[in-house]
Protein backbone atom coordinates (compact mmCIF):
# COMPACT_ATOMS: atom_id res chain seq x y z
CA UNK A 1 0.00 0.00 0.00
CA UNK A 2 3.54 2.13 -0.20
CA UNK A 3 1.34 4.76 -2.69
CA UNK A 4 -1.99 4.22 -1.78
CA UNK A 5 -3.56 7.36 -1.12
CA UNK A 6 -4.88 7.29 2.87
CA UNK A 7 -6.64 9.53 4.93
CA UNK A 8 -5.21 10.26 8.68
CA UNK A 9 -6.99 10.34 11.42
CA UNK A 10 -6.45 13.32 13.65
CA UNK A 11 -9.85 13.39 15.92
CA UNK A 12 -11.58 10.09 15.79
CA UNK A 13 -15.17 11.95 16.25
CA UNK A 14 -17.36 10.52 18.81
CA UNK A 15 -18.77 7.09 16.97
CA UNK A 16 -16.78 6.84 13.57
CA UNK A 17 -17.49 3.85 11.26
CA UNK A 18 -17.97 2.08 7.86
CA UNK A 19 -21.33 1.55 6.97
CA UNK A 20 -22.70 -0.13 3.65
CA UNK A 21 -26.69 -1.60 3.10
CA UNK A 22 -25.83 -4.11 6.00
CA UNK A 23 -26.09 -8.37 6.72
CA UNK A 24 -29.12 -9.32 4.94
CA UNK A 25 -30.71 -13.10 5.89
CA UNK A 26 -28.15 -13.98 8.96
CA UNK A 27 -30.18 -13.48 11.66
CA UNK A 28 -30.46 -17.18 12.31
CA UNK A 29 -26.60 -17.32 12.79
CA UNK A 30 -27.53 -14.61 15.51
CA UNK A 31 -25.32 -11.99 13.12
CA UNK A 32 -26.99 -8.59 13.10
CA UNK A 33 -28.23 -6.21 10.48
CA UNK A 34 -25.77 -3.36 11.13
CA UNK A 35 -25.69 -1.05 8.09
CA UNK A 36 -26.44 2.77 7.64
CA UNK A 37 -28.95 4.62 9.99
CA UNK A 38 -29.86 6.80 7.49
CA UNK A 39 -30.19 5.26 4.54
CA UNK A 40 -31.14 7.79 2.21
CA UNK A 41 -28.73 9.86 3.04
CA UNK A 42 -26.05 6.87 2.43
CA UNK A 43 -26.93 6.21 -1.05
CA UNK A 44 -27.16 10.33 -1.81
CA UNK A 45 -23.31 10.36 -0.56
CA UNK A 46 -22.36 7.44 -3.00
CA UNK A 47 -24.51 8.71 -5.64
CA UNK A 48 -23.01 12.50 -5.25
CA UNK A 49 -19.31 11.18 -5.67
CA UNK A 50 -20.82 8.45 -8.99
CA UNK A 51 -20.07 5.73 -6.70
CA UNK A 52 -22.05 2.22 -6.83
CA UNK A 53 -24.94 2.82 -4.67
CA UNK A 54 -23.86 0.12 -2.05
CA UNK A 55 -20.10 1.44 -1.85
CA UNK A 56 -19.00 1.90 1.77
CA UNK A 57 -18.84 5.28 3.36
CA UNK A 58 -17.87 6.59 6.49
CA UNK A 59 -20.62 7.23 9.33
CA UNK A 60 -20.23 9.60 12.15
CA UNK A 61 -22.59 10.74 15.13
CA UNK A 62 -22.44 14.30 16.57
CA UNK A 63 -19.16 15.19 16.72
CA UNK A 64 -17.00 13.84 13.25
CA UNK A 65 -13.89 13.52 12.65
CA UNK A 66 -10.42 15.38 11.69
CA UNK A 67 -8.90 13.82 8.29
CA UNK A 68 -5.92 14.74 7.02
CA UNK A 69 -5.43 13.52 3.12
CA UNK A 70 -2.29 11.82 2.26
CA UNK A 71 -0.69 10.89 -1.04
CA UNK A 72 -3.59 11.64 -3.65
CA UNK A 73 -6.57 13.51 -4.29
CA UNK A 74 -10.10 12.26 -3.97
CA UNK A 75 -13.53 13.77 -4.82
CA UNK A 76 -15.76 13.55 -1.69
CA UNK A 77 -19.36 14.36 -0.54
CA UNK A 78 -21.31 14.49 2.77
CA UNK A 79 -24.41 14.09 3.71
CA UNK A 80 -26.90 15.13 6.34
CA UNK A 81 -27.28 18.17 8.46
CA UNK A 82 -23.62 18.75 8.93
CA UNK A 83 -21.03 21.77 9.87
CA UNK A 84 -17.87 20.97 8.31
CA UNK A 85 -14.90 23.04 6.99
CA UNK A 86 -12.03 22.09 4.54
CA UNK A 87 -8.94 23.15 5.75
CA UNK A 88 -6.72 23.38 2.64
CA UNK A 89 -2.69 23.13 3.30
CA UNK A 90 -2.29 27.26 2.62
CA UNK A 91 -4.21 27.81 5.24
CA UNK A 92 -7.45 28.76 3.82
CA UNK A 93 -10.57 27.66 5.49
CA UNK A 94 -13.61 26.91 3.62
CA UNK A 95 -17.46 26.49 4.81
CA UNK A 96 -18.49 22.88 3.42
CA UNK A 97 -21.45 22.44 2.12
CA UNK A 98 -23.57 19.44 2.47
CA UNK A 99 -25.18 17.75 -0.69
CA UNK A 100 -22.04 18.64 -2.48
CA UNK A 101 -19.00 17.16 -4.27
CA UNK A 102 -15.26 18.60 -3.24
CA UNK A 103 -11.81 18.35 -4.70
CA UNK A 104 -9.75 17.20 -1.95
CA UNK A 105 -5.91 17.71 -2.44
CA UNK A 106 -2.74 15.86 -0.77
CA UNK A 107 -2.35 17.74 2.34
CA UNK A 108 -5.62 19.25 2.92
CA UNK A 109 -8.22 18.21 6.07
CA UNK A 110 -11.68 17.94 6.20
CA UNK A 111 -13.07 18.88 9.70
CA UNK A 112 -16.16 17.39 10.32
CA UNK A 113 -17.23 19.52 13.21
CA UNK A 114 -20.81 18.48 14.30
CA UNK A 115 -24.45 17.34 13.05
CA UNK A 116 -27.41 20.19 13.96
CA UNK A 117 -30.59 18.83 14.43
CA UNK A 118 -29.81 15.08 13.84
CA UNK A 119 -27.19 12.44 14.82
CA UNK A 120 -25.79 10.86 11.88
CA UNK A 121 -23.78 12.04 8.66
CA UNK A 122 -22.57 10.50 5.86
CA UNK A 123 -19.04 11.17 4.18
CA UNK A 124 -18.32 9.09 0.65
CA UNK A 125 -14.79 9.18 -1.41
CA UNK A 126 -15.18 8.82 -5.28
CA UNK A 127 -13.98 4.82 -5.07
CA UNK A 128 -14.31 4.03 -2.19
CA UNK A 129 -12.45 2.32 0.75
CA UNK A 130 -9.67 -0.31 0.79
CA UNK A 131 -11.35 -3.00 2.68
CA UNK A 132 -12.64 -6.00 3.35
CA UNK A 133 -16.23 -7.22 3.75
CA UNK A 134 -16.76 -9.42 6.66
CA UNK A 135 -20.19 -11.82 6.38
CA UNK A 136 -21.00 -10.16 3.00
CA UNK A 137 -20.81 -6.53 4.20
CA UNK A 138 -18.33 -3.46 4.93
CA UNK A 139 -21.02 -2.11 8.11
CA UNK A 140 -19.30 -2.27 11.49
CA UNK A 141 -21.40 -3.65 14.57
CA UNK A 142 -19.60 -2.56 17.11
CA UNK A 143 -21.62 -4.06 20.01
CA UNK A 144 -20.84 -7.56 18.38
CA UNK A 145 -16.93 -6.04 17.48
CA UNK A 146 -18.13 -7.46 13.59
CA UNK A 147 -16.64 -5.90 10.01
CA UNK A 148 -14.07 -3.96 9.12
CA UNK A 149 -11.69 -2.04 11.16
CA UNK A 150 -11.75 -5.48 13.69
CA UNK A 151 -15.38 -4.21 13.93
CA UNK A 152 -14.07 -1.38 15.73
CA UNK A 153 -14.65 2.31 15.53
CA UNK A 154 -11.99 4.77 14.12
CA UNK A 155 -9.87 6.05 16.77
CA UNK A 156 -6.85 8.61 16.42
CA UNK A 157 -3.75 8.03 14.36
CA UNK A 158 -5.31 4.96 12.14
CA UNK A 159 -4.74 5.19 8.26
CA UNK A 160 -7.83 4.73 5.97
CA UNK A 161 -6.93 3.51 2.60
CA UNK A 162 -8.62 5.43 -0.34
CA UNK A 163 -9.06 2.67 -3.64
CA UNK A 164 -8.50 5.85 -6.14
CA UNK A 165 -5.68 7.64 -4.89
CA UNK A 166 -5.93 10.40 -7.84
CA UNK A 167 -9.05 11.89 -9.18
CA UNK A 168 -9.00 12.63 -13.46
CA UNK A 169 -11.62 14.94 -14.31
CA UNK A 170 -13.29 16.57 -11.03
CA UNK A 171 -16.75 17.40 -11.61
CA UNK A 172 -18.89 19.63 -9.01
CA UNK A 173 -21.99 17.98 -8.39
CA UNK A 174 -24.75 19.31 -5.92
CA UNK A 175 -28.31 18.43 -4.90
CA UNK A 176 -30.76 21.25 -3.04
CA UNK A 177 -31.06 20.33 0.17
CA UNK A 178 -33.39 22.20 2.23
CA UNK A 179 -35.85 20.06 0.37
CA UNK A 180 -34.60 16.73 1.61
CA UNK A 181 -34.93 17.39 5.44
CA UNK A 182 -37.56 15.64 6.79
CA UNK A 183 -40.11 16.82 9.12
CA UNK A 184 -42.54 14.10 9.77
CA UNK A 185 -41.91 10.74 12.02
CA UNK A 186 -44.19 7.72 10.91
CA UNK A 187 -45.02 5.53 13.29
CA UNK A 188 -46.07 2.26 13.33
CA UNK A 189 -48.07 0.20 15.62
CA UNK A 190 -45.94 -2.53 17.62
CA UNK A 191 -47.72 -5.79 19.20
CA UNK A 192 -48.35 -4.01 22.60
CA UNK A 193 -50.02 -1.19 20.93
CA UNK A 194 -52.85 -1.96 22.74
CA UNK A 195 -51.59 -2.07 26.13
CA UNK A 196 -52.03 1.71 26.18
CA UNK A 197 -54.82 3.17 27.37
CA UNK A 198 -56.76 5.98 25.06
CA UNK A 199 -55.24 9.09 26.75
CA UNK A 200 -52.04 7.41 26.58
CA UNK A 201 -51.87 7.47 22.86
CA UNK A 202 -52.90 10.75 22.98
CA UNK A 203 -50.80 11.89 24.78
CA UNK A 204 -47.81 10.17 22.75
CA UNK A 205 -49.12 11.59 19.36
CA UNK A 206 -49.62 15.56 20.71
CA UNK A 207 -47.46 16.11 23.14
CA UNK A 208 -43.51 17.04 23.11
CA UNK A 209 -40.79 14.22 23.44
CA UNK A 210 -37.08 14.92 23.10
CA UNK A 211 -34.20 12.23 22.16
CA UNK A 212 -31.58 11.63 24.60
CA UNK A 213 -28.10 10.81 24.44
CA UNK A 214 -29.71 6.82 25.22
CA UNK A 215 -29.98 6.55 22.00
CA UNK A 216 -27.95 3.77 19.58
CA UNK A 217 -28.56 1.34 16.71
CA UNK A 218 -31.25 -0.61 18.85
CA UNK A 219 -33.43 2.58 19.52
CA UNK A 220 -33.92 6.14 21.23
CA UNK A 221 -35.06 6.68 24.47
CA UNK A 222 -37.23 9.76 24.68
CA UNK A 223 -37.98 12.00 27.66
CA UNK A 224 -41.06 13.17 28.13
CA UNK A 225 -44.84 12.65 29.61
CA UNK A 226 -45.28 9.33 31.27
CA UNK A 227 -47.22 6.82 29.53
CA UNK A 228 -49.64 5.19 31.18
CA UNK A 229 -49.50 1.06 30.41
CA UNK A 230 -52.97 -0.30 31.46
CA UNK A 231 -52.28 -4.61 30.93
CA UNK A 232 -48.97 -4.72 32.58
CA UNK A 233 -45.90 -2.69 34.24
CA UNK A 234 -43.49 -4.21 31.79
CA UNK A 235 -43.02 -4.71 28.29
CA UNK A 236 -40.98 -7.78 27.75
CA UNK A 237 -38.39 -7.44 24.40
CA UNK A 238 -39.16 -8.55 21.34
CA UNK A 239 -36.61 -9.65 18.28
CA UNK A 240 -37.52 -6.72 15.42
């Protein structure tokens, strides 16, 4: 890998890690879905860079990461509701735009400072990642330490290999936006819908409920006004 282009990590970010489309049909094997949390705005980060649609791509939560570009240059996108900044090697700093393609040259750092309003972002590299898939996939479950990276998340000083160290032709490529943010949770009814009595489902639908930091790959916990469960105090897990 003596020329392959690489990306340095200088700040981790708070919960760094490949994600593809996930493990489809090994469930029975007890191996979990894993995968993007956001899938649309995974396959609008591949699609942005003219990447296959199930490429891998780096996910972060909250706080991203520091990358430092090494030996190439690579055309890059991210996704989401992200503050970012490209800090180029003169010194120059410039505002990133989500939704948006970027010629990245050797030498120059993309700071992925934070997500507003959400958790999760999405950065893809024209070409990918050098890696391996592990059980058909490139997501890391880090709960069950399963993919690449020894199922790990990034942490400071690793390398990550870039497939196409040099970009040809760059060509800007940006989508609108403000038009993709979404503003409307579904819900749907699970098996103990019913255990709930009328003003409690009223209550869940009208009132205010905020997402806490409990929140991971399994679910969010929300804070808010009590629930009232008229069949039973407790809920026992399901599989989903």
């Amino acid at each position: 890998i003596m020329n392959k282009g690489y990306f340095e990590i200088i700040r981790a970010g708070i919960n760094t890690t490949f994600q593809d489309q996930g493990r489809n049909n090994l469930y029975h094997i007890g191996i979990p879905f894993s995968g993007a949390m956001d899938n649309r705005n995974f396959l609008l980060a591949n699609k942005l860079v003219g990447n296959k649609l199930d490429s891998p791509v780096i996910e972060f939560a909250y706080q991203g990461p520091l990358l430092k570009l090494k030996n190439g240059s690579v055309n890059f996108a991210i996704t989401g509701n992200v503050s970012f900044n490209i800090l180029r090697k003169n010194s120059k700093i410039e505002e990133g735009k989500c939704f948006q393609s970027y010629l990245l040259e050797n030498e120059d750092q993309i700071d992925i400072i934070h997500t507003k309003n959400s958790v999760f972002g999405y950065l893809a590299v024209e070409g990918g990642f050098q890696i391996e898939k592990v059980w058909n996939s490139y997501s890391v479950n880090t709960k069950a330490k399963i993919g690449p990276n020894n199922g790990e998340k990034f942490s400071v000083n690793e390398k990550i290999y870039i497939k196409k160290s040099k970009v040809e032709n760059f060509l800007e490529k940006k989508l609108d936006y403000s038009a993709l943010l979404e503003k409307t949770i579904r819900i749907i009814k699970g098996t103990n819908f019913d255990y709930f009595s009328e003003e409690a489902k009223n209550k869940f639908f009208n009132e205010e409920y905020q997402v806490t930091n409990l929140s991971d790959r399994m679910g969010m916990r929300l804070e808010g006004p009590k629930l009232e469960n008229i069949v039973n105090t407790n809920i026992k897990s399901e599989g989903l």
